[in-house]
Protein backbone atom coordinates (compact mmCIF):
# COMPACT_ATOMS: atom_id res chain seq x y z
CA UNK A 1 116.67 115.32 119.11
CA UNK A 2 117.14 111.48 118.90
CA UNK A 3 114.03 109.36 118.33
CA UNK A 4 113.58 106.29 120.09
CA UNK A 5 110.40 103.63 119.74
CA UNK A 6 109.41 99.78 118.84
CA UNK A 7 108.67 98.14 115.63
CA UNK A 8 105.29 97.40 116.57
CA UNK A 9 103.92 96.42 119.55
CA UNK A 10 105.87 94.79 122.63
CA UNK A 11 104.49 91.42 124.73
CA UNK A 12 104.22 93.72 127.02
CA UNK A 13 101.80 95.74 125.70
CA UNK A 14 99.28 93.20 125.52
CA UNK A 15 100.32 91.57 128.80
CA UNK A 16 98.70 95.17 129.87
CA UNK A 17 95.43 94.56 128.56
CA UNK A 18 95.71 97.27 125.88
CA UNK A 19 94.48 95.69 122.29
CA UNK A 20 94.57 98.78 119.65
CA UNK A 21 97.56 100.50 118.26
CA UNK A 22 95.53 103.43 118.64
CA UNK A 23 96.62 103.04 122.38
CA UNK A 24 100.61 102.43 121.51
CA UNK A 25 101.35 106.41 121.17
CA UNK A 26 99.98 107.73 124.87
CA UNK A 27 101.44 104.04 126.13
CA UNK A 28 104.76 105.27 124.52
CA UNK A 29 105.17 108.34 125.86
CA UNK A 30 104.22 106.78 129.50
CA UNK A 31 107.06 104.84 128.86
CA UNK A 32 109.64 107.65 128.07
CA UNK A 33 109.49 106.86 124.28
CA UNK A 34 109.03 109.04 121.80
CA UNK A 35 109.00 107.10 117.79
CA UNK A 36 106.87 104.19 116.93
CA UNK A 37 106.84 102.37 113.55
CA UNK A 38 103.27 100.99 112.43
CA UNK A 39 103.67 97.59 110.89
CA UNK A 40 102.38 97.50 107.26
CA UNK A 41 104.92 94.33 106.52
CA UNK A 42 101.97 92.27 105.45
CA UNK A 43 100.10 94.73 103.42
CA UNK A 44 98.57 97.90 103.76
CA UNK A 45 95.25 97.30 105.70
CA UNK A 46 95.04 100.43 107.50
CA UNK A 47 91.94 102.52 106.85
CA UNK A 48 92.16 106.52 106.29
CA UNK A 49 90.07 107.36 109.63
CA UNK A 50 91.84 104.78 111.45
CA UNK A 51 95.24 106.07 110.17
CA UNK A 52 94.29 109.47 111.00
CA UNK A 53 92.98 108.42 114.64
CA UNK A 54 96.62 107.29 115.36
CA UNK A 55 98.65 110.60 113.51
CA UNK A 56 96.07 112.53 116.09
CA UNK A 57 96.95 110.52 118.99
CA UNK A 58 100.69 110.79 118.21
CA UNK A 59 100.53 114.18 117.99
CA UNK A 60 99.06 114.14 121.14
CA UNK A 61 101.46 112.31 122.98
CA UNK A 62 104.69 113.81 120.99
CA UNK A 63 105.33 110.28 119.09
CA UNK A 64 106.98 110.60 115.47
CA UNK A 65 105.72 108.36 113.52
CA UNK A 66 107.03 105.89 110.45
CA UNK A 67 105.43 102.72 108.85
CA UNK A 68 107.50 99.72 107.27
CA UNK A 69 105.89 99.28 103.56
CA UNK A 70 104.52 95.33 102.85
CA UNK A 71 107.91 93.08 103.05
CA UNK A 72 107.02 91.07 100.04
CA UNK A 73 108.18 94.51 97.52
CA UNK A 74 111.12 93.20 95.48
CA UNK A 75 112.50 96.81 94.10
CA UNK A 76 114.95 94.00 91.70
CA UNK A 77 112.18 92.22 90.21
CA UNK A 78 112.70 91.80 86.04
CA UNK A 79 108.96 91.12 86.19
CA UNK A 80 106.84 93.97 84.73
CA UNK A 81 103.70 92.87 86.30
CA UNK A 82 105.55 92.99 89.69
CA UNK A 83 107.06 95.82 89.44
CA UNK A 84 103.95 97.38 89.04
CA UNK A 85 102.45 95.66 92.60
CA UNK A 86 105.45 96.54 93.84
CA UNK A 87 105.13 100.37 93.44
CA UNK A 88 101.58 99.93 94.08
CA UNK A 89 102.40 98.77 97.88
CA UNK A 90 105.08 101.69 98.16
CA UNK A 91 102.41 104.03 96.92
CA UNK A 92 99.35 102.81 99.32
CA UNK A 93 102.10 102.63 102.04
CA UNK A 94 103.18 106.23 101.27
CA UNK A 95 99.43 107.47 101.18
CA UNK A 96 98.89 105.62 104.78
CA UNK A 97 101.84 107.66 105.90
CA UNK A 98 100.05 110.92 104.87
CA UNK A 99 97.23 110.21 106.66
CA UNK A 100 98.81 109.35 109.85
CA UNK A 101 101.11 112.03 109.61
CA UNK A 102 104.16 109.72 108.91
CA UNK A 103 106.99 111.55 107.22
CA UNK A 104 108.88 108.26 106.22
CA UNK A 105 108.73 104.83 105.18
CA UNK A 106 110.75 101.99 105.02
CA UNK A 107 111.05 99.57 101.88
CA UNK A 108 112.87 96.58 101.52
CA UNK A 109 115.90 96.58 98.35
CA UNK A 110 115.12 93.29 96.95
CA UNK A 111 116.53 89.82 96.39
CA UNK A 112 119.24 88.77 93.72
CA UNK A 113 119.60 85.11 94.50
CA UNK A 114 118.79 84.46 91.01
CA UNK A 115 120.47 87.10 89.21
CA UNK A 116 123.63 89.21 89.13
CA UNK A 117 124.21 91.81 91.69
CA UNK A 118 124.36 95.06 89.43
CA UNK A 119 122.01 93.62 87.04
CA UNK A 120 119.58 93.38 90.00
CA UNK A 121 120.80 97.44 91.38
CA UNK A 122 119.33 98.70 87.66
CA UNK A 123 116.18 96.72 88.06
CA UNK A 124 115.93 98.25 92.08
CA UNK A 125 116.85 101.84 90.57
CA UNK A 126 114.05 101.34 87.80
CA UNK A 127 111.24 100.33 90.01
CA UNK A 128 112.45 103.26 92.75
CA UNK A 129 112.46 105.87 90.10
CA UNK A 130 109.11 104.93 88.97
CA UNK A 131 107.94 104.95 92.50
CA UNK A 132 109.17 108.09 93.07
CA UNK A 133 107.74 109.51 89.73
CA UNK A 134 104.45 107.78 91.20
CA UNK A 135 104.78 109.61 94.69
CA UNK A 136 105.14 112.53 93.21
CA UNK A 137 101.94 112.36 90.66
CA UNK A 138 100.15 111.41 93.77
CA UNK A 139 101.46 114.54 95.85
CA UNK A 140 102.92 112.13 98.57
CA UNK A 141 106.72 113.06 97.35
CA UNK A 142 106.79 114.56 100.90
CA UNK A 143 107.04 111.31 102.49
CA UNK A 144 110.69 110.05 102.80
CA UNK A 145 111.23 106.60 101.28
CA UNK A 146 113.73 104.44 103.34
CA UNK A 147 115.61 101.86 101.53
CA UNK A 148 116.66 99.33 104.30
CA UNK A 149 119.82 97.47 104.40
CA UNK A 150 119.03 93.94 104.45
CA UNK A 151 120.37 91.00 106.66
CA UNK A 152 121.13 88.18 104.12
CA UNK A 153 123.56 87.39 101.72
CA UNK A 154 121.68 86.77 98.77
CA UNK A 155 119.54 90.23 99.32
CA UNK A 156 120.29 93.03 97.52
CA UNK A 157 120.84 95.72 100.42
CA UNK A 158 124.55 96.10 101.47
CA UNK A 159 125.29 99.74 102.93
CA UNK A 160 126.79 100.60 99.64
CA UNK A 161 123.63 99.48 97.75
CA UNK A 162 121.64 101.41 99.93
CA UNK A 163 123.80 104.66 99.50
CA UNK A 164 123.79 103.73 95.58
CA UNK A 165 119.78 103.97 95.95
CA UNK A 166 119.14 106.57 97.59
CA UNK A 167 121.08 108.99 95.04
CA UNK A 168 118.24 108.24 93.06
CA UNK A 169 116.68 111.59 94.44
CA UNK A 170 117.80 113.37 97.51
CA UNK A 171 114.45 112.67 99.66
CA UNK A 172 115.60 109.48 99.64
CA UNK A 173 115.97 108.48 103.25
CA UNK A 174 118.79 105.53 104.04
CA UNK A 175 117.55 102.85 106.77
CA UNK A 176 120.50 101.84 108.27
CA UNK A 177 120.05 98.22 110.46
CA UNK A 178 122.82 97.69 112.30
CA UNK A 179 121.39 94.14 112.48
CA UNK A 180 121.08 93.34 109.62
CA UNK A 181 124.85 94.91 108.42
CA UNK A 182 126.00 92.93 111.05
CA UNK A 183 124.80 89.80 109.87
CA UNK A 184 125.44 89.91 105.70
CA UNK A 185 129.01 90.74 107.37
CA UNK A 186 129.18 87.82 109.71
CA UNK A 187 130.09 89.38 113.15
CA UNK A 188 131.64 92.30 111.10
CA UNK A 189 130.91 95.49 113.43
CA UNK A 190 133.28 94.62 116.39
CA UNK A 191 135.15 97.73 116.84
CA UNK A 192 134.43 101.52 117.33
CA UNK A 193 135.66 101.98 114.06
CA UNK A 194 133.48 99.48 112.38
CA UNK A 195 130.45 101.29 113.34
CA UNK A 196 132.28 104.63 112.62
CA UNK A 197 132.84 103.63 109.08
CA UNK A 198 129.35 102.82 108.32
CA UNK A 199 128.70 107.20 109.14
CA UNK A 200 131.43 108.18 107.23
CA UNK A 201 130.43 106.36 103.86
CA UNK A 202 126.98 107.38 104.49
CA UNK A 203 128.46 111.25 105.23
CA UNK A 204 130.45 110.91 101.90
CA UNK A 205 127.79 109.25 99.86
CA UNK A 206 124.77 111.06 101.06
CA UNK A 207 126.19 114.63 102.68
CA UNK A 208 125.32 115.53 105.97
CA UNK A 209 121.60 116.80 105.90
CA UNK A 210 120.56 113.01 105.60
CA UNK A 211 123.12 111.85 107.65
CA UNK A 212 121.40 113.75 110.18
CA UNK A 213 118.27 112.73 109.94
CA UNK A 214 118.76 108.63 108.67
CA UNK A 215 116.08 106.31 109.50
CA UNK A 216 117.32 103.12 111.74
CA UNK A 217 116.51 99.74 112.83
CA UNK A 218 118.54 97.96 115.91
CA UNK A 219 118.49 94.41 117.57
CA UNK A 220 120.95 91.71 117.82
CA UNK A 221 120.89 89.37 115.49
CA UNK A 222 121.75 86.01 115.03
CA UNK A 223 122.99 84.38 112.09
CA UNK A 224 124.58 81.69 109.90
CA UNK A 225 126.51 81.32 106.56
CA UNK A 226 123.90 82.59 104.39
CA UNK A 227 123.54 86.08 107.10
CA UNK A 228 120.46 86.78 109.03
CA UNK A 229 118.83 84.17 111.14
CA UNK A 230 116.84 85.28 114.04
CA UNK A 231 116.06 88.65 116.00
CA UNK A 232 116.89 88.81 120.25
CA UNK A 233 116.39 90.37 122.40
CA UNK A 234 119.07 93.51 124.46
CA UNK A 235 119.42 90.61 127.19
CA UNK A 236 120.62 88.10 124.54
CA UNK A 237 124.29 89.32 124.77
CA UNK A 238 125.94 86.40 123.18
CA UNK A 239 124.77 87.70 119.54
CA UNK A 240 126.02 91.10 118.50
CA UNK A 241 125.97 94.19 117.74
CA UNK A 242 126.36 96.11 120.48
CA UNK A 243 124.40 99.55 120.91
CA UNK A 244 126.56 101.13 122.70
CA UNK A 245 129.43 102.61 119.78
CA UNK A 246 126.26 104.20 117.90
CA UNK A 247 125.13 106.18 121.00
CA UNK A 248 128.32 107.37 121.33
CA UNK A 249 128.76 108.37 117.49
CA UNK A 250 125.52 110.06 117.63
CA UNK A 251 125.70 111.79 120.05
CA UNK A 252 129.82 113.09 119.20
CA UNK A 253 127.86 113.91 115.69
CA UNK A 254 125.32 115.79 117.04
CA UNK A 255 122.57 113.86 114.61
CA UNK A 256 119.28 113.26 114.71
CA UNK A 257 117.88 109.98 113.40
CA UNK A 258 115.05 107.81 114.30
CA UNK A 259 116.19 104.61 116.22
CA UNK A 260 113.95 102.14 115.75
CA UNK A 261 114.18 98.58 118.15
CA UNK A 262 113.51 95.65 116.82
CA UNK A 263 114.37 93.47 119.55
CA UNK A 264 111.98 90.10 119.61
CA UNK A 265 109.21 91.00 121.91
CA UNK A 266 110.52 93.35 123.85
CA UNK A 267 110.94 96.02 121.63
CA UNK A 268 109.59 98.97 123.30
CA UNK A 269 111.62 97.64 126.54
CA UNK A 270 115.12 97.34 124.53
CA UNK A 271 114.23 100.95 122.77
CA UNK A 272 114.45 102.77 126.07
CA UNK A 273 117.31 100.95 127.23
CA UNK A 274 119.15 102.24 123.75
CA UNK A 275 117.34 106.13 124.76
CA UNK A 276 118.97 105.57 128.28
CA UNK A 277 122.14 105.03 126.55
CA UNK A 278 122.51 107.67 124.31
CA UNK A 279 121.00 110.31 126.89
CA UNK A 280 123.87 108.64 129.38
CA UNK A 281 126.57 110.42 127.01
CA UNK A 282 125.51 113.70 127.66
C-alpha cells in the first residue's frame, strides 16, 4: 500500500469550520486520504494526552501517521552546545511520535554555507549517531528517523548526502522531496529517467527493504540561483516537477512509501490528486 496525506492542515480545512488537528484524521479519511504529517517545525509543543488523542483517532480512521522534527536542527553544527539542542528536539520529536503512534520522523541535514561540504557530512554523521545512541537509551529506536533532502544550494542534503546518512544505521529512513531535488538541481528532473535515477541510487545505496518503504515529500517548487524559493500549488504547472513519472515508478516497483504533499494550501487537495494518479496505473 501507498500512503497519501498533507503536511499539515489545508485552507480548506479551516474554510470547514474544523479548528483541532484532532479532527484532521476522520476529515482525512472522508476525503479518501490515508497519511498525515503533524507539524512539529517550530518546536515540539504537543502534549502526551493530546498526542495520544490524535494516534487514537488515526487509528480510528486508518491514517498513518509521521511528524516533521523542529526545522531549526542543524545535524552540521561544529557547536557543542547545539548539537546538544539539536538532539534534544530529535529526541522530544521522537518521544511525540511514540505517543501518537508515529513510526517516523523527518529531520532536516543541516546547512554548510559557512563551511566545507564533507567537513559539514562528519559533523551531520556525529550529531545523528549521537541521536541515535540517544533514541535508543530512551527506547524510542523504534521510530524511523528521516533525513530530508533539502531544496537549497548551500544546505547540506543532496540525494547522495542523504543516502551517505542514513548508512549511519539501517532504521534510518531516507525522505526523498522531489521538490526540493528539483530545485538544488535547477529544473533537473525532466525526464523519466531523471526520476528513475533518483530509485536506483537509493536501491544501490540503501537495498530494497527501505526503498520500499522511503518517506516522501512532493510539491512544485519554484526557485532561483541559490535553489529553493517558494512552494505551489498541483495547479501551478509552470514550476516543476511533475508527479506523474513517480506514480508510475512506484507503482512498476511495487513499493510502498509514504507520499507526503506539500503543496501551498492545498495540500490535502493536491495529495489526492497524486493518490488518484498512482491508483490510475493500476
Amino acid at each position: 500500500m501507498v500512503y497519501f496525506g498533507p503536511s499539515g492542515n489545508s485552507e480548506s480545512f479551516y474554510n470547514e469550520g474544523y479548528k483541532s488537528s484532532l479532527q484532521m484524521p476522520k476529515w482525512l479519511k472522508e476525503k479518501g486520504l490515508d497519511a498525515y504529517e503533524y507539524q512539529c517545525s517550530k518546536g515540539v509543543k504537543i502534549t502526551q494526552p493530546t498526542a495520544e488523542k490524535l494516534g487514537n483517532e488515526a487509528r480510528e480512521n486508518s491514517i498513518k501517521l509521521s511528524i516533521h522534527a523542529p526545522y531549526y536542527i542543524n545535524l552540521a553544527t561544529d557547536n557543542e552546545e547545539k548539537r546538544e539542542k539539536s538532539v534534544k528536539y530529535i529526541t522530544d520529536t521522537l518521544a511525540a511520535a511514540d505517543f501518537m503512534g508515529a513510526d517516523r520522523i523527518v529531520v532536516h541535514s543541516g546547512a554548510c554555507a559557512k563551511m566545507d561540504r564533507r567537513v559539514a557530512m562528519e559533523y551531520a554523521k556525529k550529531t545523528l549517531k549521537i541521536a541515535l545512541e540517544r533514541s535508543k537509551e530512551l527506547g524510542l529506536s523504534h521510530v524511523h528517523i528521516c533525513p530530508e533532502t533539502m531544496g537549497k544550494i548551500n544546505q547540506l542534503g543532496d540525494l547522495d548526502e542523504v543516502i551517505e546518512l542514513c548508512r549511519l544505521d539501517d532504521y534510518l529512513l531516507p525522505t526523498i522531496d522531489f521538490g526540493h531535488l528539483n530545485a538544488r538541481g535547477l529544473g533537473s528532473l525532466k525526464e523519466y529517467s531523471d526520476y528513475l535515477e533518483i530509485f536506483d541510487k537509493i536501491e544501490n545505496g540503501l537495498g530494497h527493504d527501505r526503498l520500499n518503504i522511503f518517506h516522501s515529500h512532493f510539491s512544485r517548487i519554484e526557485f532561483t540561483q541559490g535553489g529553493e524559493k517558494k512552494h505551489h500549488t498541483l495547479a501551478d504547472t509552470m514550476y516543476g516537477p511533475e508527479f506523474l513519472p513517480i506514480a508510475e515508478i512506484i507503482y512498476k516497483k511495487n513499493l510502498s512509501p509514504t507520499i507526503i504533499c506539500e503543496s501551498n494550501g492545498t495540500m490535502a487537495e493536491d495529495a489526492l490528486e497524486m493518490k488518484n494518479m498512482y491508483l490510475a496505473q493500476k
